[in-house]
N, C-alpha and C. Protein backbone atom coordinates (compact mmCIF):
# COMPACT_ATOMS: atom_id res chain seq x y z
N UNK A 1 12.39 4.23 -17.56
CA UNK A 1 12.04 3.97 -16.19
C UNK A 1 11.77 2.49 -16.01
N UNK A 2 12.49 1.69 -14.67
CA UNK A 2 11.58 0.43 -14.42
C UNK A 2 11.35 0.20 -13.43
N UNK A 3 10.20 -0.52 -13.69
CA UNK A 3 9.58 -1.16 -12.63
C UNK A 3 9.84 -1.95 -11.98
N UNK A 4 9.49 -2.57 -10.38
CA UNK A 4 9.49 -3.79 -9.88
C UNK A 4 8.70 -3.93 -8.95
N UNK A 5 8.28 -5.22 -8.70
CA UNK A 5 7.32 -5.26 -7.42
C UNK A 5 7.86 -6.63 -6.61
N UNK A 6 7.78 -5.85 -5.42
CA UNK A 6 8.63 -6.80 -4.50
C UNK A 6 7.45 -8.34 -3.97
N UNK A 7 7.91 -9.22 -2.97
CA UNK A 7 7.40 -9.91 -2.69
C UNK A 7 5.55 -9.33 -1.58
N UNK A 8 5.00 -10.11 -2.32
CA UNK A 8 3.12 -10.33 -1.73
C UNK A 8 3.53 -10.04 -0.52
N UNK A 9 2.43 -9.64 0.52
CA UNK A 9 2.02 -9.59 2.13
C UNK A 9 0.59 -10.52 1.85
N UNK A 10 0.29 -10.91 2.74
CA UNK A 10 -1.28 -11.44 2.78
C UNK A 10 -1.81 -11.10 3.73
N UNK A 11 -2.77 -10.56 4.13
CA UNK A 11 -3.38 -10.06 5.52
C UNK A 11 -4.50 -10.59 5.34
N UNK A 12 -5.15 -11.13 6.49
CA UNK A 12 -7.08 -11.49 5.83
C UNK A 12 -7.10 -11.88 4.42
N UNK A 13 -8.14 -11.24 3.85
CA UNK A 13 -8.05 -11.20 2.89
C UNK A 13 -7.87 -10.34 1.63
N UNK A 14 -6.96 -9.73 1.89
CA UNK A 14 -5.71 -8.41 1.23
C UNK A 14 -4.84 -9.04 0.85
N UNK A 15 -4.17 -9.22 -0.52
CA UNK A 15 -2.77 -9.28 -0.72
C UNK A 15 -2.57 -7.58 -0.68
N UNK A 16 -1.28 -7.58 -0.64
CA UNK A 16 -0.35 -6.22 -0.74
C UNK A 16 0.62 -6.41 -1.75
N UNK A 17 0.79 -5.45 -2.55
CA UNK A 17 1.95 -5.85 -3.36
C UNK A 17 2.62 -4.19 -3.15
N UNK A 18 3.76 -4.10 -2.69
CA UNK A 18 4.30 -3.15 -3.04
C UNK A 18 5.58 -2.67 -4.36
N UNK A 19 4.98 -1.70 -4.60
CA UNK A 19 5.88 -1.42 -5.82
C UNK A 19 6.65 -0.35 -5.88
N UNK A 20 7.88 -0.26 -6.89
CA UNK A 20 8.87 0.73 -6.90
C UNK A 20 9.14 1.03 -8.27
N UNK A 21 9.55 2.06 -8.78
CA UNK A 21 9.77 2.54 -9.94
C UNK A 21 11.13 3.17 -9.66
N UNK A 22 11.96 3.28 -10.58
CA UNK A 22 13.43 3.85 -10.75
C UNK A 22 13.14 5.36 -11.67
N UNK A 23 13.21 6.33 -10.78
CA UNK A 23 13.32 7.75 -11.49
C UNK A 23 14.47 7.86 -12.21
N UNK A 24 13.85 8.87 -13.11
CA UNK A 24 15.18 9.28 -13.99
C UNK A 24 16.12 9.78 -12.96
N UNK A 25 16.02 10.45 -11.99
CA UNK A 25 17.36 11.42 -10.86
C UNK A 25 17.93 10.16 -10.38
N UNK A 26 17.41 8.72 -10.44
CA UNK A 26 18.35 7.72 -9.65
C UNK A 26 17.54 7.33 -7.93
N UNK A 27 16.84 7.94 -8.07
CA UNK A 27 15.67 7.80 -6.69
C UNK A 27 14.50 6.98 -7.00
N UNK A 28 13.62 6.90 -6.17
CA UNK A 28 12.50 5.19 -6.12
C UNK A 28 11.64 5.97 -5.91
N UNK A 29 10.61 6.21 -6.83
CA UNK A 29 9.02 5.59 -6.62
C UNK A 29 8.31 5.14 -6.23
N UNK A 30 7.45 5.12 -4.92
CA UNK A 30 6.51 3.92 -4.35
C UNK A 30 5.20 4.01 -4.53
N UNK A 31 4.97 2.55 -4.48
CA UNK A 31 3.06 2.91 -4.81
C UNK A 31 2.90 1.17 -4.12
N UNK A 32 1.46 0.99 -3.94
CA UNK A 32 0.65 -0.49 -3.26
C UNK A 32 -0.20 -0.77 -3.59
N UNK A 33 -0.32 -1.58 -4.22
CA UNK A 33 -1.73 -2.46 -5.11
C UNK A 33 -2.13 -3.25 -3.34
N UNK A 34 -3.32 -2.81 -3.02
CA UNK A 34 -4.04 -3.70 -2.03
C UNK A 34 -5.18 -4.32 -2.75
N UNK A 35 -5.02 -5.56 -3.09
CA UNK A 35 -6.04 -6.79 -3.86
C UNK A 35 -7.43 -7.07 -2.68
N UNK A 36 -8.55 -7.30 -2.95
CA UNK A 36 -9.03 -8.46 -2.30
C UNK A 36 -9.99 -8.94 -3.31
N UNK A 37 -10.41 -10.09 -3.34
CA UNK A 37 -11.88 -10.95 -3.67
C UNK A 37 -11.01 -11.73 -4.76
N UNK A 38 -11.96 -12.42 -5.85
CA UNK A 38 -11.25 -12.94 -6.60
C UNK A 38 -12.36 -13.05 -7.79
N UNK A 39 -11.91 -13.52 -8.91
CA UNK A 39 -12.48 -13.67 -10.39
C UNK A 39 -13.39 -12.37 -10.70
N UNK A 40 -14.38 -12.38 -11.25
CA UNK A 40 -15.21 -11.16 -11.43
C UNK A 40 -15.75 -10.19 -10.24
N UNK A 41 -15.13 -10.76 -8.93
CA UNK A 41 -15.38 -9.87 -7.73
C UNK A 41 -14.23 -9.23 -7.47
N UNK A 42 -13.10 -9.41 -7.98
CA UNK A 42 -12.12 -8.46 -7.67
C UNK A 42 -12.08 -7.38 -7.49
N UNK A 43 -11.31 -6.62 -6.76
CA UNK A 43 -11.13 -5.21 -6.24
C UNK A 43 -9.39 -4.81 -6.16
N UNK A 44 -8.97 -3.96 -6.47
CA UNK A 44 -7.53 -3.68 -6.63
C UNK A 44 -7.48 -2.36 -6.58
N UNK A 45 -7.38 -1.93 -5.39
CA UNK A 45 -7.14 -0.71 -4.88
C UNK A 45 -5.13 -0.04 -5.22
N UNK A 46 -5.13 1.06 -6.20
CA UNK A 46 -3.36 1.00 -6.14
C UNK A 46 -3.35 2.52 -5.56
N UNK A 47 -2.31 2.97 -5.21
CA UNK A 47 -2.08 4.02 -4.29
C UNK A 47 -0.76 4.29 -4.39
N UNK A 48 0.04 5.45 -5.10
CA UNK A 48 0.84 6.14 -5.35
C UNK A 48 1.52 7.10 -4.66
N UNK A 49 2.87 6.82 -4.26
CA UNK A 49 3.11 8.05 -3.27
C UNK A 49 4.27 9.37 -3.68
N UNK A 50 3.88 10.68 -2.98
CA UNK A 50 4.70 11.18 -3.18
C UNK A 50 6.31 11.45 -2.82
N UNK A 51 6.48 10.87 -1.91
CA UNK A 51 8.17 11.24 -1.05
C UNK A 51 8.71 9.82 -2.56
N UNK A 52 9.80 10.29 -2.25
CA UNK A 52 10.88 9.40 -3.65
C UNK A 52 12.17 8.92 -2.31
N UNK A 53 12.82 7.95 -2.66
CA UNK A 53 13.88 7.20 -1.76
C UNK A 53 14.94 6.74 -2.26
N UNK A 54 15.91 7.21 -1.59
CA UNK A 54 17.34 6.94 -2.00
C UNK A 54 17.81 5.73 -2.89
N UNK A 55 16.75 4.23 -1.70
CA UNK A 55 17.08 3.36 -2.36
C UNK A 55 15.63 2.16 -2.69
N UNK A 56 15.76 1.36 -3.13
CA UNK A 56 14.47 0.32 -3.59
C UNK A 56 13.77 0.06 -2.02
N UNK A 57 14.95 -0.57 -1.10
CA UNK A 57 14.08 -1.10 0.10
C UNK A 57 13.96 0.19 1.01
N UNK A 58 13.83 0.76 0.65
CA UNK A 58 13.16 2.04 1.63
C UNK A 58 11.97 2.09 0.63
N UNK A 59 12.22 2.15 -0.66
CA UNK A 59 10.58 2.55 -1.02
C UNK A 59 9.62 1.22 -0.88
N UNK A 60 10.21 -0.11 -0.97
CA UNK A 60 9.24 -1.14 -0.46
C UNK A 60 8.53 -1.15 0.93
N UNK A 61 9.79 -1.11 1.81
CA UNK A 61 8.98 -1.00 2.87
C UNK A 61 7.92 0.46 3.34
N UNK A 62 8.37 1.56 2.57
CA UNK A 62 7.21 2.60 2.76
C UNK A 62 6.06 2.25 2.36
N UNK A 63 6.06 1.50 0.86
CA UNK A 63 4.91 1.12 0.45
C UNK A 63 3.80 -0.14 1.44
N UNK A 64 4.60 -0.80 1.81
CA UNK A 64 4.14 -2.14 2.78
C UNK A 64 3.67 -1.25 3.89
N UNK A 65 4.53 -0.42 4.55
CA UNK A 65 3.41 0.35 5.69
C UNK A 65 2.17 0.99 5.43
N UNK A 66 2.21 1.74 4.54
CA UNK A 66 1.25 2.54 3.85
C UNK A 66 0.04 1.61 3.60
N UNK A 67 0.34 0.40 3.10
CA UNK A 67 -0.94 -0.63 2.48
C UNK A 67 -1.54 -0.79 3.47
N UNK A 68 -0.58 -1.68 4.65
CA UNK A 68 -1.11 -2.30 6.02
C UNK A 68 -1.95 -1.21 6.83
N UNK A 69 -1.70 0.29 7.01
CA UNK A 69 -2.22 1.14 7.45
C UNK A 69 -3.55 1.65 7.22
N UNK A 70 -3.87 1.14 5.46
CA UNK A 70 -4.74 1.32 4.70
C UNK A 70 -6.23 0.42 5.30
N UNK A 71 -5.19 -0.76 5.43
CA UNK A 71 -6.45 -2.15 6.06
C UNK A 71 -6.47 -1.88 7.43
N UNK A 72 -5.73 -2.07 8.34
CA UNK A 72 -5.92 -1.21 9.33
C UNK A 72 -7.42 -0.17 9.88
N UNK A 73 -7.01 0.97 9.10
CA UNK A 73 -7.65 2.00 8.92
C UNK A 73 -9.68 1.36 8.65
N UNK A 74 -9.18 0.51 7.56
CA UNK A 74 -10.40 0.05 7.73
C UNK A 74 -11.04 -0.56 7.93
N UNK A 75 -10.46 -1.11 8.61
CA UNK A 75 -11.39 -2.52 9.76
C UNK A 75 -11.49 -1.82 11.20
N UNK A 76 -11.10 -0.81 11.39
CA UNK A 76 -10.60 -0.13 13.03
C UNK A 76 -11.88 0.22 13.44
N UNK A 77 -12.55 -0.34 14.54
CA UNK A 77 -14.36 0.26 14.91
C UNK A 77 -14.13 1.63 14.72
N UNK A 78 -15.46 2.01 14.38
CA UNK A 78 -16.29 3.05 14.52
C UNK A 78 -16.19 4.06 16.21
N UNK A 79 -15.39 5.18 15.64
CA UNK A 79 -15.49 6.10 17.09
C UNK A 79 -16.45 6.52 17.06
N UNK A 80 -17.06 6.53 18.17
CA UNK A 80 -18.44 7.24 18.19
C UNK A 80 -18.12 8.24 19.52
N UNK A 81 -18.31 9.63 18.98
CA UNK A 81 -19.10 10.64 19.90
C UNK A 81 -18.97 11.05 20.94
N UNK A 82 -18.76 11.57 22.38
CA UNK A 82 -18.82 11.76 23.45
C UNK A 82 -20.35 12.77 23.50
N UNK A 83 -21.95 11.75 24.60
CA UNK A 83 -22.72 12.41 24.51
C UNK A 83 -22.46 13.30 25.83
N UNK A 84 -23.21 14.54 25.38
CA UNK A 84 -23.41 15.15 27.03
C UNK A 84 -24.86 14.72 27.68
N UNK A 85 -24.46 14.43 28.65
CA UNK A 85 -25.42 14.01 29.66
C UNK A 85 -26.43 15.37 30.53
C-alpha cells in the first residue's frame, strides 16, 4: 500500500493535511491530519474515512472538506434553546 499527502490548507490556526492511501482493489483511502499549536503544545487531530474513491483527487478533496468542516464545526457559536415564555 502507499501513501501520499497532498498539499497543506492553512486556516487560522489549523494546517490541514489531507491524505490518501492506494488500496489493494486499486481505490483511495482518505483520512486529515488537522494540526494546531506548535513545539510541546501541539495537537494533531487525524481522522480516517470510510467511503474509498475511484481516484487520488476525489479522495483529497473529500478529505479537505471533511477537515474544513471539522474547524468549522468548531468555532460555529453555541445554539442555544428556544425558552417558553
Amino acid at each position: 500500500m502507499h501513501s501520499n499527502t497532498a498539499p497543506h490548507t492553512i486556516v487560522g490556526k489549523y494546517l490541514i493535511s489531507p491524505l490518501t492511501r492506494l488500496l489493494d482493489d486499486g481505490r483511495y483511502a482518505a483520512s486529515v491530519s488537522i494540526r494546531s499549536g506548535s513545539g510541546r503544545g501541539t495537537h494533531d487531530r487525524v481522522m480516517r474515512f470510510i467511503p474509498s474513491f475511484s481516484d487520488q483527487a476525489a479522495a483529497v478533496q473529500y478529505a479537505t472538506r471533511e477537515g474544513l468542516s471539522w474547524i468549522d464545526q468548531r468555532h460555529a457559536p453555541a445554539t442555544l434553546g428556544a425558552c417558553a415564555a
